[in-house]
Protein backbone atom coordinates (compact mmCIF):
# COMPACT_ATOMS: atom_id res chain seq x y z
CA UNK A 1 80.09 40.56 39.23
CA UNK A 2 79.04 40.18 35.33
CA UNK A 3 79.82 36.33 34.85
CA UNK A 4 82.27 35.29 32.05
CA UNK A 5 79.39 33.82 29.82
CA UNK A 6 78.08 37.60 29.92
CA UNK A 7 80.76 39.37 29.20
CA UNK A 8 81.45 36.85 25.89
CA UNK A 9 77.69 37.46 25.29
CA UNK A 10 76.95 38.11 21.52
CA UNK A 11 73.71 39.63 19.75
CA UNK A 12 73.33 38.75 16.04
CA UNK A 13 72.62 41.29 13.63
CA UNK A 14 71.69 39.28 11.04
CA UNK A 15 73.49 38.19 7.57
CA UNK A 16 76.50 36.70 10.24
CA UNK A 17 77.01 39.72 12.21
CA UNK A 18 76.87 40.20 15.68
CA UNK A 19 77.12 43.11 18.29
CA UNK A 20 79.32 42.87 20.82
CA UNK A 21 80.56 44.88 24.12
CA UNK A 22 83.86 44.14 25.17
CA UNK A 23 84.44 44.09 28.94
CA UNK A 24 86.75 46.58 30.13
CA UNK A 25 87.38 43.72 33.05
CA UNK A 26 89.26 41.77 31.04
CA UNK A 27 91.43 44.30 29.72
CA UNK A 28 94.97 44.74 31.09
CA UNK A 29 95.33 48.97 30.40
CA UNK A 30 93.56 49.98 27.63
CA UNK A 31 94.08 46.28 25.57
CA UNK A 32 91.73 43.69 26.02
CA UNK A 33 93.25 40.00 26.41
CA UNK A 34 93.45 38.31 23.60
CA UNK A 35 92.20 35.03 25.01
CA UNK A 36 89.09 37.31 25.64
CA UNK A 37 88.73 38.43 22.44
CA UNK A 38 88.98 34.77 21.27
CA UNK A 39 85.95 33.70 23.52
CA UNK A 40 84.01 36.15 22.25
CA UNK A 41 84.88 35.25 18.44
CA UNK A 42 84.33 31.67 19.19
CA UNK A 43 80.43 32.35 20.50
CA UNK A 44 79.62 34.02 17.09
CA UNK A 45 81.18 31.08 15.19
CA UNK A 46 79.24 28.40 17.30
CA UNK A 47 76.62 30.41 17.01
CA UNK A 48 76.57 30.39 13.19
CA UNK A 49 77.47 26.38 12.88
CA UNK A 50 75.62 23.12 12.87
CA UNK A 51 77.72 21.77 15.27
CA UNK A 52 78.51 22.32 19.02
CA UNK A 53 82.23 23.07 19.72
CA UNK A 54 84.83 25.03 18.54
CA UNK A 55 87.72 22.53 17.57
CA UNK A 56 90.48 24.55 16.43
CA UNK A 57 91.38 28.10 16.47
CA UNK A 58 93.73 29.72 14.20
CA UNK A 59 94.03 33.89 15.09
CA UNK A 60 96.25 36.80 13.81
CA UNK A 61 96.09 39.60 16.24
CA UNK A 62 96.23 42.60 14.05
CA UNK A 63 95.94 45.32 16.62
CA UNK A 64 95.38 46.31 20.32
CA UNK A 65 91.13 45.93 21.02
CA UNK A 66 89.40 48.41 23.27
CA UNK A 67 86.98 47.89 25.56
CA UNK A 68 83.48 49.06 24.60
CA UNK A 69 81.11 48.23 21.47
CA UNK A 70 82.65 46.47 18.32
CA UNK A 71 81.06 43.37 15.97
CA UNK A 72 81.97 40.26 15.10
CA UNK A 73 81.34 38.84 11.64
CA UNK A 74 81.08 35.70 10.47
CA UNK A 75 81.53 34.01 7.06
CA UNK A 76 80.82 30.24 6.50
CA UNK A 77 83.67 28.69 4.27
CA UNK A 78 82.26 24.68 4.11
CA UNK A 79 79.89 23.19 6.01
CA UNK A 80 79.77 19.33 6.83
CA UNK A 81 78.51 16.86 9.15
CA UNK A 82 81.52 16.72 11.25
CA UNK A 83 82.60 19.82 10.35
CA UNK A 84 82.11 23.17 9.57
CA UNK A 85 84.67 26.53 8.90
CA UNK A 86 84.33 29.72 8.84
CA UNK A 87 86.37 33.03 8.85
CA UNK A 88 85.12 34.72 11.82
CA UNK A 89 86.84 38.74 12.01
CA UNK A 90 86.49 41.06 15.35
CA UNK A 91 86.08 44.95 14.01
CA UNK A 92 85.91 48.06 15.95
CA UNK A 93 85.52 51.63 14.76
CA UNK A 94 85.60 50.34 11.30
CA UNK A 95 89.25 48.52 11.58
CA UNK A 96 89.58 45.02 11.88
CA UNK A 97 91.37 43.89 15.36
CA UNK A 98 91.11 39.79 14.77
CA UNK A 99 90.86 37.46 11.83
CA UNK A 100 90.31 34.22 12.83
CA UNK A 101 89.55 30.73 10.96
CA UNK A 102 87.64 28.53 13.31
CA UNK A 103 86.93 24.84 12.55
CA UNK A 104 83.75 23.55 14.35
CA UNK A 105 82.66 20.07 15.62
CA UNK A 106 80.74 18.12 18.24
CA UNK A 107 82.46 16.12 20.29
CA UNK A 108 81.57 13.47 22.63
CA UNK A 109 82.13 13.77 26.39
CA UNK A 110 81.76 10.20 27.18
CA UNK A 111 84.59 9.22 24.59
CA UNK A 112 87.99 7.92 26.35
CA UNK A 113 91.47 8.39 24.99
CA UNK A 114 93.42 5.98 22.81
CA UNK A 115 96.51 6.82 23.86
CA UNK A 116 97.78 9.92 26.33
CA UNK A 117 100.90 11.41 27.73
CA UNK A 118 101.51 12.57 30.87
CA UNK A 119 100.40 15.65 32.65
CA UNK A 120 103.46 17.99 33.44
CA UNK A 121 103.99 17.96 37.09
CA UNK A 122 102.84 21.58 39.06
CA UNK A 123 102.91 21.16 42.92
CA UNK A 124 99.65 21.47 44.91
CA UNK A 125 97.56 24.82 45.17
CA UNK A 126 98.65 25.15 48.58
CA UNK A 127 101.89 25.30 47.60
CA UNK A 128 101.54 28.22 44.53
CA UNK A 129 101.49 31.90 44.45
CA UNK A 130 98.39 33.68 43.85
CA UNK A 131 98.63 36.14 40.65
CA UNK A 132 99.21 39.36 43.03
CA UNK A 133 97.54 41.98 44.75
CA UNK A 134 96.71 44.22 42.17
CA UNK A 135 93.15 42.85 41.65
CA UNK A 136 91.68 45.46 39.29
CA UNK A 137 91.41 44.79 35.35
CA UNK A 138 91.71 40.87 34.02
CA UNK A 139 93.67 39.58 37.15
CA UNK A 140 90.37 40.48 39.51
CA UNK A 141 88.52 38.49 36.95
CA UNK A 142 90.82 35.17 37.31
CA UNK A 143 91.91 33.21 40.37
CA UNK A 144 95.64 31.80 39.44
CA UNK A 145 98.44 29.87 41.36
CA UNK A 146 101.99 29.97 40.07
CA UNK A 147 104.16 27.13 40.25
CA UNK A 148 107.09 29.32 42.88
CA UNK A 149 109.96 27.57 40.72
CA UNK A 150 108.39 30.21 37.51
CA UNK A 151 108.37 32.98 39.70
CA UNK A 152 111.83 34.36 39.98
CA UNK A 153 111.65 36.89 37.47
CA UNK A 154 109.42 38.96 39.92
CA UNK A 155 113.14 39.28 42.37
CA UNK A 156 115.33 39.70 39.83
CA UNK A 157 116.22 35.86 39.62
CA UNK A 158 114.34 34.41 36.60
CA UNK A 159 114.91 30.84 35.82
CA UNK A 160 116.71 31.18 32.15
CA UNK A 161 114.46 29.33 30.52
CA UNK A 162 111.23 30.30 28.66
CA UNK A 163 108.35 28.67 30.77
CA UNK A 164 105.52 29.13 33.31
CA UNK A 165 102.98 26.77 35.09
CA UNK A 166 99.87 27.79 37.14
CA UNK A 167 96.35 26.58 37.70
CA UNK A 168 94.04 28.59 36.82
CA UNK A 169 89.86 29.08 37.43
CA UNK A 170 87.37 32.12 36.34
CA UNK A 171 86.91 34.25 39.83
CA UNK A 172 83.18 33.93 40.11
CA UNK A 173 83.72 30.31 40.29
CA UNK A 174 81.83 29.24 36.98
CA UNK A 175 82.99 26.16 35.59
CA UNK A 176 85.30 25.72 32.40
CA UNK A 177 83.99 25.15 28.82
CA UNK A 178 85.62 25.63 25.86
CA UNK A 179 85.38 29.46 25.84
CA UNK A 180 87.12 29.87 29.32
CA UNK A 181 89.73 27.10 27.79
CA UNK A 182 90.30 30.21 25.01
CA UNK A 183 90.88 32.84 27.70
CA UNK A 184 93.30 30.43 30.18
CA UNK A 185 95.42 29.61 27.32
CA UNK A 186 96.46 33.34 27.18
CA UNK A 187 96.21 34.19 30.73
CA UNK A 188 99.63 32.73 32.19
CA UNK A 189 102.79 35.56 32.27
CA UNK A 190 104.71 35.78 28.75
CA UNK A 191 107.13 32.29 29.42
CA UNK A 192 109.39 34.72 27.99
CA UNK A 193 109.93 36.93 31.35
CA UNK A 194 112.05 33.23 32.54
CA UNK A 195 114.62 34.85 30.07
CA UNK A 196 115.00 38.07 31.37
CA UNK A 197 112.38 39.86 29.09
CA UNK A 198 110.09 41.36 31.27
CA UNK A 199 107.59 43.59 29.39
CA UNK A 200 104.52 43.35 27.52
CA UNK A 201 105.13 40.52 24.91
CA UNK A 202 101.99 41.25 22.35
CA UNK A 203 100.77 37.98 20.87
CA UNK A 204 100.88 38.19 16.64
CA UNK A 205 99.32 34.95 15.97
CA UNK A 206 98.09 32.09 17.67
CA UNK A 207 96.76 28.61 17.28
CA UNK A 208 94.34 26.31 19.50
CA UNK A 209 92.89 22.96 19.68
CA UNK A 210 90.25 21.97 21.49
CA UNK A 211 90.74 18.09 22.52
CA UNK A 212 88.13 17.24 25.25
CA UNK A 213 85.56 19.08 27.43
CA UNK A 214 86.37 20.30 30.54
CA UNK A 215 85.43 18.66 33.42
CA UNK A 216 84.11 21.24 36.45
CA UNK A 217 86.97 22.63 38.76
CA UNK A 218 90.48 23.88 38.65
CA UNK A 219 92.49 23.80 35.54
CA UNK A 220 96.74 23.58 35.14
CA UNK A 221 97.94 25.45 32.31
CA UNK A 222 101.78 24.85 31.31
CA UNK A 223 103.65 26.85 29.00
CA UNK A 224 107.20 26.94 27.35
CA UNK A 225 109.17 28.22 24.53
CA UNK A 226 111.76 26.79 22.16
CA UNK A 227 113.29 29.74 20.51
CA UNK A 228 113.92 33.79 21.42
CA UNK A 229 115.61 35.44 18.73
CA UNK A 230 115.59 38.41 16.90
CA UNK A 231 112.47 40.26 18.56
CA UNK A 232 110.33 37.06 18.40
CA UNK A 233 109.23 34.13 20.71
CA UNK A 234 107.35 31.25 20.62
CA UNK A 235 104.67 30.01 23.56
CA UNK A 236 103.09 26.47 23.44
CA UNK A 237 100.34 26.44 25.89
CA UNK A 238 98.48 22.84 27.29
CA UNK A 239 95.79 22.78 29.35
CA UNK A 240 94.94 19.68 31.98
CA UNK A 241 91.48 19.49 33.27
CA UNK A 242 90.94 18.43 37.43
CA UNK A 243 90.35 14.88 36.13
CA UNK A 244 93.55 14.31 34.26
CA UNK A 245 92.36 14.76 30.99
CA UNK A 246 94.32 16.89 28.34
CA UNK A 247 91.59 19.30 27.26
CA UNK A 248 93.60 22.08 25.39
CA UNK A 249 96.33 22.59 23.33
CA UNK A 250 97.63 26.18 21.73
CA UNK A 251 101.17 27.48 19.90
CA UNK A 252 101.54 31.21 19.67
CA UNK A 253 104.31 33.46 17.90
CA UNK A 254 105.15 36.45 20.10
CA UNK A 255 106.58 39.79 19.77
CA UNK A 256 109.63 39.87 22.50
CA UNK A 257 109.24 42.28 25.53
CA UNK A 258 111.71 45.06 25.01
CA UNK A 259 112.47 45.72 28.44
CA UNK A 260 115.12 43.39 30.30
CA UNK A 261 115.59 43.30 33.97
């Protein structure tokens, strides 16, 4: 099994630019994840900073990516000592797929929390449902638990309200860093399906934050929406780490499955 760290792998080209292969195992079809695609942007943009982490994320998703060779180019915007950003773009057969701005830092994993909220309950592993047994594509490359009380939609019975909880690990067991926090935050089910949309819900634009690193083991990801109107739907996305620690945070606008059930 190519390891996640592999299949994000980038090889600069010099002047910013990197080549890239994207992994047809994280693709669902013929698109590649987005939270994929994100990794792989983020490794070029660490890659091209002083500084060790990628703090925030902001990415418009301009079209479906394909899985095979495409670059990744970077362009520094400021540089600082706590900070540096850059516009980092994905492009493949000459069209660009992402353009991202990505803010980059260091930050310290010793450091504690001045203040946190609590972590959003999500019953035991033993108590979830894995992801299903179609274990081809980007669900044979993730191991993920869903909370039962998100899981109506699949019989016809969804909840009525935009949300979904799960935890969530890489399948060949590597441990989370801030590139697998990019690919959990768009791995769960569209929230939207808990509203009787169930379809492929294309993400236009989305936004991340990087608040702690990761400690090793399972992750819980919780997501929920505020609004579905007019075609469109929001998803706001945080990530807990197996200590307790909120490690992630992400907002995305969504184009609204067309098929209801």
């Amino acid at each position: 099994m190519t390891t996640y760290q592999e299949a994000t792998s980038v090889t600069p080209q010099g002047d910013g630019e990197y080549a890239v292969r994207l992994a047809e195992e994280y693709s669902f079809g013929e698109a590649v994840n987005g939270g994929y695609l994100m990794g792989v942007l983020l490794r070029a943009a660490v890659a091209e900073s002083p500084h060790a982490h990628p703090l925030t994320t902001a990415a418009s998703f301009l079209r479906p990516a394909q899985p095979g060779p495409a670059q990744v180019v970077v362009e520094p915007r400021k540089t600082g000592r706590t900070a540096a950003t850059a516009r980092v773009s994905l492009v493949q057969n000459g069209k660009p797929i992402v353009d991202a701005m990505v803010t980059t830092g260091t930050l310290d994993p010793t450091s504690e929390p001045a203040y946190q909220g609590e972590r959003p309950p999500i019953p035991p592993i033993e108590e979830c449902r894995p992801s299903g047994h179609d274990r081809s594509g980007f669900v044979a490359q993730v191991d993920m638990r869903f909370d039962p009380a998100v899981m109506g939609w699949l019989d016809g019975e969804p909840s009525g309200r935009p949300e979904m909880r799960a935890h969530f690990r890489l399948a060949s067991g590597e441990d989370p860093d801030p590139y697998v926090l990019a690919l959990a935050l768009d791995a769960l089910v569209p929230v939207v399906v808990n509203t009787g949309n169930v379809g492929w819900s294309p993400t236009v634009d989305l936004t991340w934050h990087l608040r702690a690193l990761p400690a090793p083991g399972w992750l819980t990801v919780h997501g929920g929406g505020r609004l579905v109107r007019d075609g469109w739907n929001d998803e706001d996305v945080e990530i807990w780490d197996s200590s307790g620690t909120l490690v992630a945070q992400s907002r995305q606008l969504a184009r609204t499955a067309r098929t209801r059930k």
